[in-house]
C-alpha atoms as a PDB file:
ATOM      1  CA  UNK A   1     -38.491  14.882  18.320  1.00  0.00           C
ATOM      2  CA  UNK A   2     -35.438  15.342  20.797  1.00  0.00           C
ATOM      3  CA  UNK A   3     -32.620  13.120  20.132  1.00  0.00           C
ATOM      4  CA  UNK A   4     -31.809  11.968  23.671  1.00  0.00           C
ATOM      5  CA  UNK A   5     -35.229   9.584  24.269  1.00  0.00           C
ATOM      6  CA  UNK A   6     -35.444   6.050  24.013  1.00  0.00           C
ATOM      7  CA  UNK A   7     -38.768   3.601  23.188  1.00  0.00           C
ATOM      8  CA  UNK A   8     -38.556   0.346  25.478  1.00  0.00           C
ATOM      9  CA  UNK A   9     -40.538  -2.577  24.748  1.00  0.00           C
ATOM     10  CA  UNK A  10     -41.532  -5.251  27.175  1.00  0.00           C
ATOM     11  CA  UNK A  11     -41.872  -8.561  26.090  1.00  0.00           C
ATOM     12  CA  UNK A  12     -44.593 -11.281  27.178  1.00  0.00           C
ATOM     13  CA  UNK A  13     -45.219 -13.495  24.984  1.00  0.00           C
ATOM     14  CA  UNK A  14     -48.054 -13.144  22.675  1.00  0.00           C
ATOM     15  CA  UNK A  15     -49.537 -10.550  25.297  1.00  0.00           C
ATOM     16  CA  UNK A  16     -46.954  -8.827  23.700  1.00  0.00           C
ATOM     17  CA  UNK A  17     -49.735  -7.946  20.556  1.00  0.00           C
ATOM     18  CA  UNK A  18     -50.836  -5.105  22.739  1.00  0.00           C
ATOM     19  CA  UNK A  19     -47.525  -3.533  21.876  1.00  0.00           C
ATOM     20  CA  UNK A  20     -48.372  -4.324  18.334  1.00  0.00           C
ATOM     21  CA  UNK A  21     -51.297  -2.175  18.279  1.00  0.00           C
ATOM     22  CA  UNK A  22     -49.118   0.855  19.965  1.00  0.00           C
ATOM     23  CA  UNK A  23     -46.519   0.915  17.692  1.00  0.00           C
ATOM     24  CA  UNK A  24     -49.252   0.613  14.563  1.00  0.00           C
ATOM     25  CA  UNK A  25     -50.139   3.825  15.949  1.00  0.00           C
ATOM     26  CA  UNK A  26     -46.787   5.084  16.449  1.00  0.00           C
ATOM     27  CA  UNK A  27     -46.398   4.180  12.869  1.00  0.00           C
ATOM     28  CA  UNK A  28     -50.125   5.825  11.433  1.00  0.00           C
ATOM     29  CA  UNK A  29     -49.488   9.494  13.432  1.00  0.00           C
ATOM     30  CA  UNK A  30     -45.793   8.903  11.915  1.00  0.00           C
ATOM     31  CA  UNK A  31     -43.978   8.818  15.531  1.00  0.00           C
ATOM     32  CA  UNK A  32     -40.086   7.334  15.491  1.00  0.00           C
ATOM     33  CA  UNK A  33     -37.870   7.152  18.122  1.00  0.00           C
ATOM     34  CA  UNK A  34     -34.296   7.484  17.420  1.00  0.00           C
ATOM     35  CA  UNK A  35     -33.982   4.676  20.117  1.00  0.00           C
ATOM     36  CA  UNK A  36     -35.531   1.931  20.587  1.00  0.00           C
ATOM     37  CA  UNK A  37     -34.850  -1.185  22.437  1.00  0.00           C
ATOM     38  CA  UNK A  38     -36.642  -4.350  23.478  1.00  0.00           C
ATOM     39  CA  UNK A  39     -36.533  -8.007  24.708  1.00  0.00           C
ATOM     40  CA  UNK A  40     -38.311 -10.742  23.672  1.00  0.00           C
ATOM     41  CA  UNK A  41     -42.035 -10.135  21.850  1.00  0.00           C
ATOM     42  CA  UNK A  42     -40.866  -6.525  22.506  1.00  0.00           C
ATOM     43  CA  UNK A  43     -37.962  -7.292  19.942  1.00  0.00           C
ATOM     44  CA  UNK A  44     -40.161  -9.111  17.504  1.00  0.00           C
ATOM     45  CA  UNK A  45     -42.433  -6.162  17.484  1.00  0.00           C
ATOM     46  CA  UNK A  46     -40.004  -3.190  17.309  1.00  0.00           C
ATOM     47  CA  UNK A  47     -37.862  -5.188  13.875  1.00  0.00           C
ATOM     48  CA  UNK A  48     -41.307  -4.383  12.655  1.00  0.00           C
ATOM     49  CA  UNK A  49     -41.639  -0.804  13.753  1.00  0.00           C
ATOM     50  CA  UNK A  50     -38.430  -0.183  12.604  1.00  0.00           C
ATOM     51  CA  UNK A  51     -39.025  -1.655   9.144  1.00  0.00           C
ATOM     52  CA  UNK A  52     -42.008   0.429   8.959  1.00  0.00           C
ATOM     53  CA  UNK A  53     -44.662  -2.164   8.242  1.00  0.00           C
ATOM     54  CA  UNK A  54     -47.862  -1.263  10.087  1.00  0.00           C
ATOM     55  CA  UNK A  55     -49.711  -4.320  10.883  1.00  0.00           C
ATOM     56  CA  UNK A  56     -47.307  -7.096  10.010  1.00  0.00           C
ATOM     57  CA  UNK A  57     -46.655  -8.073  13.652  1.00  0.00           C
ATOM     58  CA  UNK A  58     -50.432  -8.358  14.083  1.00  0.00           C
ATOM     59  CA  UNK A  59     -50.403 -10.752  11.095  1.00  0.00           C
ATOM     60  CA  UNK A  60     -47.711 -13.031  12.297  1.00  0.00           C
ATOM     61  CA  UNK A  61     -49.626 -13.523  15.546  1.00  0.00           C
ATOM     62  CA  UNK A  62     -52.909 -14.157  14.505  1.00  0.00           C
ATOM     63  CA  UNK A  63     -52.843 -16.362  11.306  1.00  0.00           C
ATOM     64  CA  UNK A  64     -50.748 -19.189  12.380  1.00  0.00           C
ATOM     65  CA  UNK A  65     -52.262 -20.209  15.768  1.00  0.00           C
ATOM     66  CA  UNK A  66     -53.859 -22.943  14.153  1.00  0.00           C
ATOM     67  CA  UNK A  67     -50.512 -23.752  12.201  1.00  0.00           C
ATOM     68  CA  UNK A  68     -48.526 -27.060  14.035  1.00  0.00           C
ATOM     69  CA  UNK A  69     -45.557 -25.505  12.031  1.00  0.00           C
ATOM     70  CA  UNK A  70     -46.183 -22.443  14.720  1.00  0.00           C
ATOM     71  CA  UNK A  71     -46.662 -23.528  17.952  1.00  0.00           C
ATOM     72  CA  UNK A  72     -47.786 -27.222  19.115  1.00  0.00           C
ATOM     73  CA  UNK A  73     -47.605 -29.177  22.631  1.00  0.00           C
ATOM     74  CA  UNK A  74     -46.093 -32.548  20.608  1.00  0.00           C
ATOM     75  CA  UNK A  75     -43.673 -30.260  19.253  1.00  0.00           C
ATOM     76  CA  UNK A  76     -42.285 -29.524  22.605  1.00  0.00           C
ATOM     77  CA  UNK A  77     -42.311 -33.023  23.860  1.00  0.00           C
ATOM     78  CA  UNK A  78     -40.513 -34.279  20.258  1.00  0.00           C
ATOM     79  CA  UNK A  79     -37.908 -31.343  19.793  1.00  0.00           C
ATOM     80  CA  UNK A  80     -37.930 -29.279  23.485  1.00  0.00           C
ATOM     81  CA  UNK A  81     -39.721 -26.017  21.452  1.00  0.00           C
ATOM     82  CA  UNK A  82     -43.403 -25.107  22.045  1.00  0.00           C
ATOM     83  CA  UNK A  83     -42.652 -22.456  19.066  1.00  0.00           C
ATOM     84  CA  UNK A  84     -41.711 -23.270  16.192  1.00  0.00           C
ATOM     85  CA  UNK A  85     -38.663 -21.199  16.031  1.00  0.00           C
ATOM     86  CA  UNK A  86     -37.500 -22.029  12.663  1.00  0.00           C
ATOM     87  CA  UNK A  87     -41.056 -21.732  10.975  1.00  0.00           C
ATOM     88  CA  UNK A  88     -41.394 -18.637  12.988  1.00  0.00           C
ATOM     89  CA  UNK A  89     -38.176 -16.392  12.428  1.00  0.00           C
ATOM     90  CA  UNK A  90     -37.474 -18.361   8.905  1.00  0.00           C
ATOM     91  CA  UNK A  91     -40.472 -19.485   6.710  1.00  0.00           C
ATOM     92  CA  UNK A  92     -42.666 -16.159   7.804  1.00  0.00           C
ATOM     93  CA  UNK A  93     -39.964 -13.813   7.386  1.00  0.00           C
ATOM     94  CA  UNK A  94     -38.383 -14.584   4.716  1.00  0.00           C
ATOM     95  CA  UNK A  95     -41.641 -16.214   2.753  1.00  0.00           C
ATOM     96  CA  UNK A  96     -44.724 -15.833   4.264  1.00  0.00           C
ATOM     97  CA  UNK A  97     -45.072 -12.542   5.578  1.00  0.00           C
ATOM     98  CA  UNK A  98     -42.079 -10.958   4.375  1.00  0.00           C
ATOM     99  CA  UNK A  99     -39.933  -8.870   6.156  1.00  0.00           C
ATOM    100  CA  UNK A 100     -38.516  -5.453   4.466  1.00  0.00           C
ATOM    101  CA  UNK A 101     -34.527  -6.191   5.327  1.00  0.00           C
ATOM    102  CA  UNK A 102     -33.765  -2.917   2.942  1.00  0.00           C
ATOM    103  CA  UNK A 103     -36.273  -0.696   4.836  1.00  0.00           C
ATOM    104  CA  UNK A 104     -34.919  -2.253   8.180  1.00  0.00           C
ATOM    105  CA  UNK A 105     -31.044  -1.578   7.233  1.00  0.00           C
ATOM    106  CA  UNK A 106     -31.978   1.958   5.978  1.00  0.00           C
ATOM    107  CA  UNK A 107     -33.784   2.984   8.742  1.00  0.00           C
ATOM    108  CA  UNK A 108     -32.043   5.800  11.233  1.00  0.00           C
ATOM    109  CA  UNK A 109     -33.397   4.220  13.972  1.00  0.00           C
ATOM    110  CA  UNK A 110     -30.678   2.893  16.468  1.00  0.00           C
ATOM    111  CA  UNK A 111     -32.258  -0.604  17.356  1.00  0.00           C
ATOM    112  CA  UNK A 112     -30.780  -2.517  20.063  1.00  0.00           C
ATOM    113  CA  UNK A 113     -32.073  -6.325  21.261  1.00  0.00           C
ATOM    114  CA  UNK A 114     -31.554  -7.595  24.843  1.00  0.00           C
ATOM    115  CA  UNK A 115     -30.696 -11.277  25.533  1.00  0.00           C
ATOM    116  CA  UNK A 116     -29.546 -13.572  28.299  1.00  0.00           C
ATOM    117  CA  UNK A 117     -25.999 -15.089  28.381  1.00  0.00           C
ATOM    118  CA  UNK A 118     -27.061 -18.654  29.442  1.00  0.00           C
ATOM    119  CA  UNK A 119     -22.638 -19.005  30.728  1.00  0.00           C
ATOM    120  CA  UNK A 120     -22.993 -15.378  33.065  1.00  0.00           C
ATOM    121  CA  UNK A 121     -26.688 -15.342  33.449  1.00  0.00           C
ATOM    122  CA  UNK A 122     -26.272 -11.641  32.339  1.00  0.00           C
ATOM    123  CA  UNK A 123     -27.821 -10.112  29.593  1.00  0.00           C
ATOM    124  CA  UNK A 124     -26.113  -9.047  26.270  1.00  0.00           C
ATOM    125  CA  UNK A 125     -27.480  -6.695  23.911  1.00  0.00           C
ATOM    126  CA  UNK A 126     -26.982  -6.566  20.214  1.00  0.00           C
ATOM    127  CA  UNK A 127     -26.794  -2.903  17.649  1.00  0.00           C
ATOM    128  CA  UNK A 128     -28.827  -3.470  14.662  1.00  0.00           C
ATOM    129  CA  UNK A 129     -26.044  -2.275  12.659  1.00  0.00           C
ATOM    130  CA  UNK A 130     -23.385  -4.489  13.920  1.00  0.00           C
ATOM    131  CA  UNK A 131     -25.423  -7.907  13.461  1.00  0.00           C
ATOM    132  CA  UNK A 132     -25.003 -10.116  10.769  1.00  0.00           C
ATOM    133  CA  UNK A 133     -27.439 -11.842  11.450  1.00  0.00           C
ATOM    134  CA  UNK A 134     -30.304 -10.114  13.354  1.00  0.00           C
ATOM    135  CA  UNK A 135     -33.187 -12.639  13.308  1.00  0.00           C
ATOM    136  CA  UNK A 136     -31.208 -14.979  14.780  1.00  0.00           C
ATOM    137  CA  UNK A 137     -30.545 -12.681  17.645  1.00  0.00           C
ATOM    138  CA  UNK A 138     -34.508 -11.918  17.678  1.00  0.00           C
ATOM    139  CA  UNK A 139     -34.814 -15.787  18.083  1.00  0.00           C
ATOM    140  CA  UNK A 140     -32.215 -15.641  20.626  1.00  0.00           C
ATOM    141  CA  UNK A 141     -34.377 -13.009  22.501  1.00  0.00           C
ATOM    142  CA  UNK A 142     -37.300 -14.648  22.027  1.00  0.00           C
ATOM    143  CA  UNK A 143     -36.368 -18.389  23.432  1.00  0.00           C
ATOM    144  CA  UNK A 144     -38.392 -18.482  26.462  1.00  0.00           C
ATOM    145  CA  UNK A 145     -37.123 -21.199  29.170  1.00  0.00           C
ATOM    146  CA  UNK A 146     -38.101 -24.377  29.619  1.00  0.00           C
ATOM    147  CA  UNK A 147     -40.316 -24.488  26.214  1.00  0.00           C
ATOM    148  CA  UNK A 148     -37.026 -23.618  23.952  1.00  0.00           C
ATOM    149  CA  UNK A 149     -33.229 -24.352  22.948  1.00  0.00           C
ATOM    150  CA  UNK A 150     -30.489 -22.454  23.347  1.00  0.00           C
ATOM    151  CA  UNK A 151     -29.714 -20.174  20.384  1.00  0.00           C
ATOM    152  CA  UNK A 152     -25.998 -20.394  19.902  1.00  0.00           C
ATOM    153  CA  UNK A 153     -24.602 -16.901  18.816  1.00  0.00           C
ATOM    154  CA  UNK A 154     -20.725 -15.464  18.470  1.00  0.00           C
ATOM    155  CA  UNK A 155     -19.550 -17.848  20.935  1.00  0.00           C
ATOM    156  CA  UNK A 156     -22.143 -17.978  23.370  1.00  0.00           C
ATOM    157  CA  UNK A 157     -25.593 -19.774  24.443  1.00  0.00           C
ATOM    158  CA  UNK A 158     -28.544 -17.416  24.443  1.00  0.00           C
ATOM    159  CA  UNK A 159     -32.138 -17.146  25.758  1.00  0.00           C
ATOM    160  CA  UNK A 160     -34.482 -14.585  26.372  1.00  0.00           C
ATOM    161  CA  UNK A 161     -33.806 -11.532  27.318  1.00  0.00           C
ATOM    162  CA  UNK A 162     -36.786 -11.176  29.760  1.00  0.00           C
ATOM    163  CA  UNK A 163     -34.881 -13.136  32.388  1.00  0.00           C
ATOM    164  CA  UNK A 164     -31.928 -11.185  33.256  1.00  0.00           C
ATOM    165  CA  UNK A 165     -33.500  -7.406  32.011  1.00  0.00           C
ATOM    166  CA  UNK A 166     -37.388  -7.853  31.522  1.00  0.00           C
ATOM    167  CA  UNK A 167     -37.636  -3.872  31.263  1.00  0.00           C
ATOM    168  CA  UNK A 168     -34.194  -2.685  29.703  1.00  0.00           C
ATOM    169  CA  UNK A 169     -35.023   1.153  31.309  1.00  0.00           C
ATOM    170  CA  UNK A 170     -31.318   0.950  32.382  1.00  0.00           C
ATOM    171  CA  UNK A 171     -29.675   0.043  29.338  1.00  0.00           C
ATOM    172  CA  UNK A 172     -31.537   3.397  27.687  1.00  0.00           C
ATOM    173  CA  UNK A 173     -30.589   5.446  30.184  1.00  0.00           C
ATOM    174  CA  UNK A 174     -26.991   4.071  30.355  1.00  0.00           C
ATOM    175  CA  UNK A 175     -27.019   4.577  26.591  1.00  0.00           C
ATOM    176  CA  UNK A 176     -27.539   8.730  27.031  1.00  0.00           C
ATOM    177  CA  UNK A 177     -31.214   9.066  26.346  1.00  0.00           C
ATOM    178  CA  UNK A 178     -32.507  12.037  29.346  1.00  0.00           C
ATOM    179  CA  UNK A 179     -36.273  10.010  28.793  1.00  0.00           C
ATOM    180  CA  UNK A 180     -38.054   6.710  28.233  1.00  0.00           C
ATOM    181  CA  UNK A 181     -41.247   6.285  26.357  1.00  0.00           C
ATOM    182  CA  UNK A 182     -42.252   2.733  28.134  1.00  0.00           C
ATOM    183  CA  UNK A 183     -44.411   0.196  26.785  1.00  0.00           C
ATOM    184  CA  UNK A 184     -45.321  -2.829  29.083  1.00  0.00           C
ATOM    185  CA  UNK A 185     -47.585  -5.746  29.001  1.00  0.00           C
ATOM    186  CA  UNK A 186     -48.553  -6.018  32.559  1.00  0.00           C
ATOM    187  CA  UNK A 187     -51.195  -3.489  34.077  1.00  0.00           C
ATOM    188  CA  UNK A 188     -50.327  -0.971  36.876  1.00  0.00           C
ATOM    189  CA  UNK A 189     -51.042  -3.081  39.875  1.00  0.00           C
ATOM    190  CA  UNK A 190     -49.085  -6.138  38.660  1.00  0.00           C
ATOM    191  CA  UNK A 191     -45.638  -7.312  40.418  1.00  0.00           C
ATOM    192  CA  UNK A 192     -43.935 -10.304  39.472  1.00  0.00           C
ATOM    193  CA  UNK A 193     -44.644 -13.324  41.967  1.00  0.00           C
ATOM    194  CA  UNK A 194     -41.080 -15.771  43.011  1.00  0.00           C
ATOM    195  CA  UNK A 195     -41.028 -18.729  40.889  1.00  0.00           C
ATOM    196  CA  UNK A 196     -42.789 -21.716  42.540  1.00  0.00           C
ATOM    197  CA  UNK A 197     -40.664 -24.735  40.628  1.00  0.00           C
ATOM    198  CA  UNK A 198     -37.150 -23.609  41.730  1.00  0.00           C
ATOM    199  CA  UNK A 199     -36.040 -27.519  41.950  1.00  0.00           C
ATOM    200  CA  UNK A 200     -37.096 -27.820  38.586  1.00  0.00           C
ATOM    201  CA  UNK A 201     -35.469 -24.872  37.719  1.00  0.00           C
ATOM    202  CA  UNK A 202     -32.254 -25.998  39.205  1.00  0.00           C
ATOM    203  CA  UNK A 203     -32.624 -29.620  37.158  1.00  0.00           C
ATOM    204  CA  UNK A 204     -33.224 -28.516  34.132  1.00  0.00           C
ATOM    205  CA  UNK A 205     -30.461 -26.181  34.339  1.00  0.00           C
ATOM    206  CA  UNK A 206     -27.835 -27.430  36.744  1.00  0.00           C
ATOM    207  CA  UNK A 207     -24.941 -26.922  34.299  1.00  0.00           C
ATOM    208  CA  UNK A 208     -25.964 -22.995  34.258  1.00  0.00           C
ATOM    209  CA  UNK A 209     -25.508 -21.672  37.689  1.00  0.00           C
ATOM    210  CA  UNK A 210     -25.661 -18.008  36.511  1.00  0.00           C
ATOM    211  CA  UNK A 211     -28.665 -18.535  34.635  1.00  0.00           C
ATOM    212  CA  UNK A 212     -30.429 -20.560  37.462  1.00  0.00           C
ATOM    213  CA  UNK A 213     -29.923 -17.519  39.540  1.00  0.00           C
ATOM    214  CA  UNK A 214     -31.312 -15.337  37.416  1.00  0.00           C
ATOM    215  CA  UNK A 215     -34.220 -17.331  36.754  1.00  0.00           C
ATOM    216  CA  UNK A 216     -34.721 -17.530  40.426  1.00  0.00           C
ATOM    217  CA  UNK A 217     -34.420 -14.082  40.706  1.00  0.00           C
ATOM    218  CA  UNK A 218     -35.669 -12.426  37.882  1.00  0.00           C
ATOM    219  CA  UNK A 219     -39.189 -11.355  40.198  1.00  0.00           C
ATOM    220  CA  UNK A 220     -36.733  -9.054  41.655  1.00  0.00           C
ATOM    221  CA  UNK A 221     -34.956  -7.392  39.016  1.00  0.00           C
ATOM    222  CA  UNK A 222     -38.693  -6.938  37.440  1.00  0.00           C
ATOM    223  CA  UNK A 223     -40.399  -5.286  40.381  1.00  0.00           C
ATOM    224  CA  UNK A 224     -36.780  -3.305  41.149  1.00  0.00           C
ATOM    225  CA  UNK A 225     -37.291  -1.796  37.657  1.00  0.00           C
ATOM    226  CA  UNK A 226     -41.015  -0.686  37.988  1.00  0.00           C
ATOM    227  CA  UNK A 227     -39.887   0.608  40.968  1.00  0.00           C
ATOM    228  CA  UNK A 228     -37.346   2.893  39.088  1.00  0.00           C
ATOM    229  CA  UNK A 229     -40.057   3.276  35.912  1.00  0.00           C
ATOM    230  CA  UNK A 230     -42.637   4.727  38.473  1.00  0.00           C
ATOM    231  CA  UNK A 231     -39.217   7.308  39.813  1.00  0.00           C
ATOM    232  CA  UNK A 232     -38.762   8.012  36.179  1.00  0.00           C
ATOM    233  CA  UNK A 233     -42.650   9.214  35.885  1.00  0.00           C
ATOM    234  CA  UNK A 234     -42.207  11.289  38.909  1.00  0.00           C
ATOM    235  CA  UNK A 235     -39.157  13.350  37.725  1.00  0.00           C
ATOM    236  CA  UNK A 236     -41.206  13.309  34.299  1.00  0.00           C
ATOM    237  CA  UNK A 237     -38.624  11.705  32.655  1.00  0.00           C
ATOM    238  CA  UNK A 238     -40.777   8.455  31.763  1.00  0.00           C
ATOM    239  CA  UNK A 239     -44.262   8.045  29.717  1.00  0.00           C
ATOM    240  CA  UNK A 240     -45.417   4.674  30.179  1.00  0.00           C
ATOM    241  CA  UNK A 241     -48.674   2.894  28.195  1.00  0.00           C
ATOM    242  CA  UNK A 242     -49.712   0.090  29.775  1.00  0.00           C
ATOM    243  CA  UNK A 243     -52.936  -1.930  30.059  1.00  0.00           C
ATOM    244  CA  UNK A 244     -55.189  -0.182  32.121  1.00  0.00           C
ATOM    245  CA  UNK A 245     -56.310  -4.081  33.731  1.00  0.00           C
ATOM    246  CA  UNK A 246     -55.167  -7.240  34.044  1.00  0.00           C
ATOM    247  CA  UNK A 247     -55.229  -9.116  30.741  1.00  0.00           C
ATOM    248  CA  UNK A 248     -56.399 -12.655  30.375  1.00  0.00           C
ATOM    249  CA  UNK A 249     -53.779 -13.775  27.731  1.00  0.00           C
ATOM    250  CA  UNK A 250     -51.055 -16.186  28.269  1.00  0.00           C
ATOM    251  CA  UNK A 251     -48.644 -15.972  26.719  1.00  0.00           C
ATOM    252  CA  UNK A 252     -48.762 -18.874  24.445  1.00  0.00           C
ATOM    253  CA  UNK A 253     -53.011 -17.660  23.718  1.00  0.00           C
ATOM    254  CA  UNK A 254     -54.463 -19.306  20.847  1.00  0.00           C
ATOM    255  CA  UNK A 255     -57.293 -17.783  20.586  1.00  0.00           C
ATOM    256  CA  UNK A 256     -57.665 -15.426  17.795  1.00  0.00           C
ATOM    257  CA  UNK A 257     -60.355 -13.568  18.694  1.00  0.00           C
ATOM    258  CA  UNK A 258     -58.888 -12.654  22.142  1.00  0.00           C
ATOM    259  CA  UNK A 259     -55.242 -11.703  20.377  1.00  0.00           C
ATOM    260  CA  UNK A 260     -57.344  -9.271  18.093  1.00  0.00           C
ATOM    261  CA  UNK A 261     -59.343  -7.709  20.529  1.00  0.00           C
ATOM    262  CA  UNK A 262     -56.323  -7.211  22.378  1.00  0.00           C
ATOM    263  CA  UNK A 263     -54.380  -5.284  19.489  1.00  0.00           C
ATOM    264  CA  UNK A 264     -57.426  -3.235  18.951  1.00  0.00           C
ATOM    265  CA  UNK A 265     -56.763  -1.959  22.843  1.00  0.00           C
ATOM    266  CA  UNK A 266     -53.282  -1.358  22.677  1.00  0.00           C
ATOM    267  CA  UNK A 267     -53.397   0.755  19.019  1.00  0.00           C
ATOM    268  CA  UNK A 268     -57.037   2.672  21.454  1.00  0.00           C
ATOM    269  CA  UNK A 269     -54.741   2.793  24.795  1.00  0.00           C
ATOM    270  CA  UNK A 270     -52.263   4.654  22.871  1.00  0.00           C
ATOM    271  CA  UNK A 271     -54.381   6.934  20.731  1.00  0.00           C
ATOM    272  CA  UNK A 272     -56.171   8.051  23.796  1.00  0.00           C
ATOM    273  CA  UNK A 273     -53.007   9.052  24.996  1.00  0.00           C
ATOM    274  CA  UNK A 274     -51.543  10.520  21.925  1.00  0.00           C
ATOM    275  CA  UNK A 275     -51.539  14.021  22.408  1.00  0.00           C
ATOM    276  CA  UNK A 276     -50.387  13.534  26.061  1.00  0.00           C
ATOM    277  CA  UNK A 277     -47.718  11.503  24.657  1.00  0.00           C
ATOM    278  CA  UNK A 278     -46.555  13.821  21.913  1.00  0.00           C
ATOM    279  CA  UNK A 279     -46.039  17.174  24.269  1.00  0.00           C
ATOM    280  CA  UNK A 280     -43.779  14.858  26.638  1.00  0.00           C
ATOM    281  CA  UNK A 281     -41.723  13.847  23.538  1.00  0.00           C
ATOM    282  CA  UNK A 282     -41.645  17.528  22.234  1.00  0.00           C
ATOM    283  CA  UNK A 283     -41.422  19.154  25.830  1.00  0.00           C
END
């Protein structure tokens, strides 16, 4: 594999188990990027892809949907999270469905995880190597608005990194890689719609100009960069899997069934596309 490509991962909440199922594949026909950076579910799932352990994200996100510890509507009317953060990047990670820290630190992979400065509205992105503490910026990546807290990291207040760089195509490129492997959640056809609660946007948030703008925004930054994904493809710089239609998962689903029907397309997608997607890596 040539040095100079990057693997971006698009969040999406638990859509984001589509991704799951790619990088499963990645992992079976033994394909690493030297790399690889995500945002949100795209983060959760490449800490696993780096650690090299096929099938662990599809674990995490389909045996706890019944678990209050996990996710639970009281729990974000009692503590302001939907998820259970804690549970989700503490008690699973470092108990329940353990995560290999040694295979993680060892790999060569350069891993980097975008979130959003809550003071700038801008995002920040953190090197695998230089974190001492790298669930905790996973969490912060992962801490979707409105339904979680701030994560509070080296000084500043943190939330997902979907909102101010949904897509972090840039942030490769700016980084030296010449192509993009690009996995997304949404099918071709989708754009991002405004936000229809900008007053509540604006109250919950009123201390956080920056991020309220963002928020507000973020529809444009999103379409701006599948604008520039679909340039990418043209010059042949960009491979992109997708869902080939719309899916009907939110992105808190609970249904199990759904979540593993949707892994088994997303490891499919991708092997359909494997040999297409190895001669643009080797080309």
């Amino acid at each position: 594999m040539k040095e100079k490509i990057g693997l971006v991962l698009e969040g999406g909440g638990l859509r984001g188990i589509y991704t799951s199922g790619v990088l499963d594949y990645f992992i079976d026909e033994n394909i690493y990027f030297p790399y690889v950076i995500g945002v949100s579910m795209g983060a959760c799932n490449a800490a696993s892809y780096v650690s090299k352990q096929r099938g662990r994200n599809k674990t995490v996100n389909t045996c706890f949907l019944k678990d209050k510890r996990y996710i639970s509507y009281r729990g974000l009317l009692k503590t302001g999270s939907l998820f259970g953060m804690d549970f989700i990047f503490d008690d699973i990670p470092n108990r329940l469905v353990p995560f290999d820290y040694q295979q993680f630190a060892q790999s060569g992979q350069k891993f980097i995880i975008g979130a959003t400065d809550c003071e700038t509205g801008k995002p920040v992105y953190y090197l695998k190597d230089e974190c001492d503490d790298i669930l905790k910026v996973i969490k912060a990546s992962s801490s979707l608005p409105f339904v979680s807290k701030f994560v509070e990291y080296e000084g500043r207040e943190l939330l997902d990194g979907g909102i101010s760089d949904s897509i972090p195509v840039r942030k490769s490129l700016v980084d030296g890689n010449e192509k993009v492997v690009v996995v997304l959640t949404r099918d071709e056809g989708y754009l991002k719609k405004p936000v229809k609660f900008k007053k509540l946007v604006y109250r919950r948030y009123n201390q956080y100009p920056n991020l309220v703008d963002s928020i507000i925004n973020r529809h444009q930054m999103y379409n701006e960069t599948l604008s520039l994904v679909r340039e990418l493809e043209k010059q042949g710089r960009a491979f992109v899997i997708r869902p080939s239609h719309p899916l009907k998962i939110g992105r808190a689903e609970r249904n199990k069934e759904k979540l593993l029907a949707l892994y088994e397309y997303g490891y499919n997608e991708a092997k359909m596309m494997g040999e297409k997607l190895k001669a643009f890596i080797n080309e």
